[in-house]
Protein backbone atom coordinates (compact mmCIF):
# COMPACT_ATOMS: atom_id res chain seq x y z
CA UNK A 1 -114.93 -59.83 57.57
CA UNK A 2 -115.34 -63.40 58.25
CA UNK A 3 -112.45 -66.21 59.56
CA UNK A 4 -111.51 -67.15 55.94
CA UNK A 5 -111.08 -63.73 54.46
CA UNK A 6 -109.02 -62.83 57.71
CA UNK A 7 -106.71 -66.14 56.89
CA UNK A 8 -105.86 -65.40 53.79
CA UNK A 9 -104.65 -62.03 54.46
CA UNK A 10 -102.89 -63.35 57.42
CA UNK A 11 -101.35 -65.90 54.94
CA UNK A 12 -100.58 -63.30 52.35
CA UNK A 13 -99.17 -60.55 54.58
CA UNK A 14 -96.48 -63.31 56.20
CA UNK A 15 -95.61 -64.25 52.71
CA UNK A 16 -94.96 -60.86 51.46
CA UNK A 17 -92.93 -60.41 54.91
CA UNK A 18 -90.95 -63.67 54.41
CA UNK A 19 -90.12 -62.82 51.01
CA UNK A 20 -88.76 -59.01 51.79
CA UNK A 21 -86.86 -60.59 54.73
CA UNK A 22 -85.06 -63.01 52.22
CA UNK A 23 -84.33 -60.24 49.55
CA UNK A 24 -83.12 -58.20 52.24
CA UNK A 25 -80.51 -60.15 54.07
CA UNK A 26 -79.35 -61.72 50.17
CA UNK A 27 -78.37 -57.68 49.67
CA UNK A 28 -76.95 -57.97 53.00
CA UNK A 29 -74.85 -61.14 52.43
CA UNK A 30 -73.91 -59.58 49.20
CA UNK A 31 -72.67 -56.83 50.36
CA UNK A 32 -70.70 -58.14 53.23
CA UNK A 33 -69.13 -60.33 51.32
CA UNK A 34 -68.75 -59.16 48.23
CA UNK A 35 -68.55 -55.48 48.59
CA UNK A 36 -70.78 -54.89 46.15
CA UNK A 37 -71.63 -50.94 45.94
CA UNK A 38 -68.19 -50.61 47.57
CA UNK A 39 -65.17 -49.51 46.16
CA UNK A 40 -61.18 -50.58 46.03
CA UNK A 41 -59.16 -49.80 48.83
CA UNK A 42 -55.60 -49.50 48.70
CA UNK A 43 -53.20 -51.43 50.69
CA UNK A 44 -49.43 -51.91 50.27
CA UNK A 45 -49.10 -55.65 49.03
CA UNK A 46 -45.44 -55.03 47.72
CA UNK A 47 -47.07 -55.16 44.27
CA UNK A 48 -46.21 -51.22 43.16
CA UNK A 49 -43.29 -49.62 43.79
CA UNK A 50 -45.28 -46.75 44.93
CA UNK A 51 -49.09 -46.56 46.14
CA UNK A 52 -49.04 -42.62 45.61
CA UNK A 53 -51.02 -40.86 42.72
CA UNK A 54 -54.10 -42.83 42.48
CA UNK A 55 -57.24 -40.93 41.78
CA UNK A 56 -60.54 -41.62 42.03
CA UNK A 57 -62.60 -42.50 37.88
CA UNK A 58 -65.95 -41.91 36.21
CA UNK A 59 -67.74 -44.95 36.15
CA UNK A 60 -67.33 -47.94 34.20
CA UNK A 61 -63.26 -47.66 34.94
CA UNK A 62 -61.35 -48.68 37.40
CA UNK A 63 -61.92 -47.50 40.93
CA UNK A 64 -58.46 -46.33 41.30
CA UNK A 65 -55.95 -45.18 38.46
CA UNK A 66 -52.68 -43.29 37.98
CA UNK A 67 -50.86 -43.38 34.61
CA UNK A 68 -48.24 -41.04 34.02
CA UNK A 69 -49.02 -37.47 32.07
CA UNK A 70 -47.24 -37.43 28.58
CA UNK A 71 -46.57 -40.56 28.05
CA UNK A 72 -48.03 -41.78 24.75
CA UNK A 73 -49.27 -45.52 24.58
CA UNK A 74 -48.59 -46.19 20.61
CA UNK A 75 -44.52 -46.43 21.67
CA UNK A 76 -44.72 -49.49 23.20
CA UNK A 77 -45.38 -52.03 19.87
CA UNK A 78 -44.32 -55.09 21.82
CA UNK A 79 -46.11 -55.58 24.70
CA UNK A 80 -45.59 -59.26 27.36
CA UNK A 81 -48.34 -60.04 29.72
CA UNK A 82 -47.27 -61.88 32.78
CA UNK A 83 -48.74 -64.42 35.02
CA UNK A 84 -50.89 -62.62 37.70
CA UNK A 85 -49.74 -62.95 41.47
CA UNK A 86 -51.54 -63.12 44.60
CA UNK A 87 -49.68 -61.09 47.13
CA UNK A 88 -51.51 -60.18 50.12
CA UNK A 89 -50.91 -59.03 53.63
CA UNK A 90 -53.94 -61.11 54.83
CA UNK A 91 -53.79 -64.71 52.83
CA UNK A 92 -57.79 -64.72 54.21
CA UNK A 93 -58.41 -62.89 51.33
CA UNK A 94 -57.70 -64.44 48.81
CA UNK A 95 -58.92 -68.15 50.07
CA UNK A 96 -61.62 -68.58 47.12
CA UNK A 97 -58.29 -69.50 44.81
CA UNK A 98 -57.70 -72.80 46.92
CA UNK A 99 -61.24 -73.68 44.91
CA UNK A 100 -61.18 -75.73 41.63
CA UNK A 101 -62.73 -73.18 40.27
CA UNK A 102 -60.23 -70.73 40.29
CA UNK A 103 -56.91 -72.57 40.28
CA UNK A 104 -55.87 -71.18 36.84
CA UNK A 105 -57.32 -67.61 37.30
CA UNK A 106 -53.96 -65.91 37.67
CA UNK A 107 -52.80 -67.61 34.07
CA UNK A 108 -56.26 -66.79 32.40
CA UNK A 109 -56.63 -63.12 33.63
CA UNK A 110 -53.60 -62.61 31.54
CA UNK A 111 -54.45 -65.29 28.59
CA UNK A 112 -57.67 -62.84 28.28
CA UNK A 113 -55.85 -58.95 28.84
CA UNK A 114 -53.24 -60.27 26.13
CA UNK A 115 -55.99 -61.61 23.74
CA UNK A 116 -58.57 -59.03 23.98
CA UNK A 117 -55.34 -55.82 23.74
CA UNK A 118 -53.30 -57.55 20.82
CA UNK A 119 -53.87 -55.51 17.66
CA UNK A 120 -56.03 -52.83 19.58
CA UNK A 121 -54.34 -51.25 22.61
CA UNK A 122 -50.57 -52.26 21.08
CA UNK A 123 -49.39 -53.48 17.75
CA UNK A 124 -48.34 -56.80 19.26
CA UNK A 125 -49.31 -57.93 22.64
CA UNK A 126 -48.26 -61.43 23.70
CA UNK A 127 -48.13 -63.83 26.89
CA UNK A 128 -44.88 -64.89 28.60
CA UNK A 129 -44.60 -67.76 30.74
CA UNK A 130 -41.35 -65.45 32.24
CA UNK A 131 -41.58 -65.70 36.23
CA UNK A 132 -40.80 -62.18 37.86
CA UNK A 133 -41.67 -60.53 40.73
CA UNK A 134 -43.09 -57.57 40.13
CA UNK A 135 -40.08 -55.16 41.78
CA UNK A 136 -37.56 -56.82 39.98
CA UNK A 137 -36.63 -54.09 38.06
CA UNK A 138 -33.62 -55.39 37.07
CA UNK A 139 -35.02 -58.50 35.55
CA UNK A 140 -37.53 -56.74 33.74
CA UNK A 141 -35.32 -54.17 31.90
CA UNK A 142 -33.72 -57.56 30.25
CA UNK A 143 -36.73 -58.74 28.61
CA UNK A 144 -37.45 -58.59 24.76
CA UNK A 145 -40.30 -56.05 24.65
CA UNK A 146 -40.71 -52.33 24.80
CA UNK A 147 -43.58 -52.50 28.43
CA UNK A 148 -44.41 -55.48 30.59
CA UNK A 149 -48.07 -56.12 32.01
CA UNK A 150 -48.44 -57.34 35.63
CA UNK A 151 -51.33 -58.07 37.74
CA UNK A 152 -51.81 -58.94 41.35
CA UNK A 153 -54.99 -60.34 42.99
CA UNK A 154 -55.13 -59.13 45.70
CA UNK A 155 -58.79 -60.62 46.61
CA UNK A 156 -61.16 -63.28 45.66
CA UNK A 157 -63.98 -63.99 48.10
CA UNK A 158 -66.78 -66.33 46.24
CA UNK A 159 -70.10 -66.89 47.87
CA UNK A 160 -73.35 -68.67 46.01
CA UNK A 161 -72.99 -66.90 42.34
CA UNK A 162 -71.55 -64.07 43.25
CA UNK A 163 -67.52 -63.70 43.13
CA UNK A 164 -65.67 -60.56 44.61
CA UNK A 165 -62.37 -59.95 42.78
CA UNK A 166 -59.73 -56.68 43.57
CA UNK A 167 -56.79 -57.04 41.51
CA UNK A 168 -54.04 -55.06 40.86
CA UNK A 169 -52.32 -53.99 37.44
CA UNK A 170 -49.53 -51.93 36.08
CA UNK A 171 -47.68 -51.60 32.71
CA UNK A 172 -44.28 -51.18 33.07
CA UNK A 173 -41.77 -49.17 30.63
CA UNK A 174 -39.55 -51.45 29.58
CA UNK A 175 -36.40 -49.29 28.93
CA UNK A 176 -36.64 -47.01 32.65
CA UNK A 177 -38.57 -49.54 34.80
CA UNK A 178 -40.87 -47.09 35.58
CA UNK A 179 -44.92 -47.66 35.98
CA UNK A 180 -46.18 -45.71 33.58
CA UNK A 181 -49.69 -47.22 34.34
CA UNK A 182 -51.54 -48.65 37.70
CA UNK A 183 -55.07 -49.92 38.29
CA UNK A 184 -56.56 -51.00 41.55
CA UNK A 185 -60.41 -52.33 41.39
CA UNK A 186 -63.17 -54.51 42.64
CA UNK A 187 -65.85 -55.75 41.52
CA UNK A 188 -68.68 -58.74 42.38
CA UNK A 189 -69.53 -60.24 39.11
CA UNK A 190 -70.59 -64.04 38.34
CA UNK A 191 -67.87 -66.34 38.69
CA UNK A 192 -66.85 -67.50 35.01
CA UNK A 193 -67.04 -63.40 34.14
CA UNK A 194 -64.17 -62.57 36.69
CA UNK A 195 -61.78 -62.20 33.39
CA UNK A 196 -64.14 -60.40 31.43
CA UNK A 197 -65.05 -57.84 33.76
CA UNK A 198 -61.63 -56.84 34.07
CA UNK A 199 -60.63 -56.94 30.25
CA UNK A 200 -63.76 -54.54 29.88
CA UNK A 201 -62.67 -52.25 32.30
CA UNK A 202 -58.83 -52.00 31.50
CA UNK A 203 -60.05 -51.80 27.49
CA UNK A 204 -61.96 -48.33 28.37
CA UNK A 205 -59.34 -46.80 30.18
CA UNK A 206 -56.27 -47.91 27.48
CA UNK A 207 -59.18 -45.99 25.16
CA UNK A 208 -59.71 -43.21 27.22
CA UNK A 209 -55.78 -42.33 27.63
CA UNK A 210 -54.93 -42.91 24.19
CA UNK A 211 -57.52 -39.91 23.86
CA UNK A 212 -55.17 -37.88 26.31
């Protein structure tokens, strides 16, 4: 084999290296920060009144779901969406909504859940610019529908293209104050599809207990 052959392969082997290195520590970096192939983990925000009864879905849901046995979705015909929150134990989580990017995510989370379920999961689903936090029971018991939405984010972490969200959501019965409904998940999706991503996978589990 003579000096140019030898070269070339040289050249070609490093390049191949190179290139596998770089693909490598992207998954890395993705992972790490995104937690993508991960899954939600639960931690006590304040959000829910209780963190007990989650279990485990099929994918394409949520990561973690609890909605109460027996209770029948097509009651509720009037149905407010709140303003998301962004309650957290560890304000490092959630730093990516100081970006411009993502100042008006907790209003259009909710613009999109109330949009995309009006006329398909309930009769009438609507937004309300109502402020409550979400264990004011009381509060919520006055307001002129038959179940309230809420949702919490309870991380954003945005790196290159690639956005981590875990949010929290729960419908609550109007009339007992009870959460007859409650959602934790995360996901890494592109950073305009944070909404859509969650619409989709609240959409197939309102389907999948209306089948219950």
């Amino acid at each position: 084999m003579n000096t140019y052959r030898f070269q070339s392969m040289l050249k070609v082997i490093l390049a191949l290296s190179i290139i596998a290195l770089l693909v490598s520590c992207q998954m890395l970096i993705e992972q790490a920060i995104t937690g993508v192939g991960g899954s939600a983990d639960v931690e006590d925000t304040g959000f829910f009144l209780s963190y007990d009864g989650f279990t485990t879905t099929k994918y394409g849901l949520p990561d973690l779901c609890y909605w109460k046995q027996g209770n029948k979705l097509d009651k509720y015909k009037k149905v407010l969406v709140l303003d998301f929150t962004s309650l957290n134990t560890n304000i490092y989580h959630n730093s990516a909504l100081s970006m411009d990017k993502f100042v008006n995510l907790k209003k259009s989370i909710p613009d999109a859940i109330a949009s995309s379920f009006d006329s398909q999961v309930f009769d009438n689903c609507e937004r309300s610019s109502v402020k409550i936090k979400p264990k004011d029971i009381a509060a919520i018991k006055k307001m002129n529908a038959d179940a309230i939405i809420m949702g919490n984010i309870k991380e954003l972490k945005h790196m290159t293209s690639i956005t981590t969200c875990q949010y929290e959501f729960k419908l609550i019965d109007r009339r007992s104050g009870q959460e007859v409904i409650k959602v934790i998940d995360r996901n890494a999706t592109d950073a305009d599809k944070i909404a859509t991503m969650i619409v989709y996978k609240l959409s197939r589990l309102m389907a999948d207990i209306k089948k219950t």
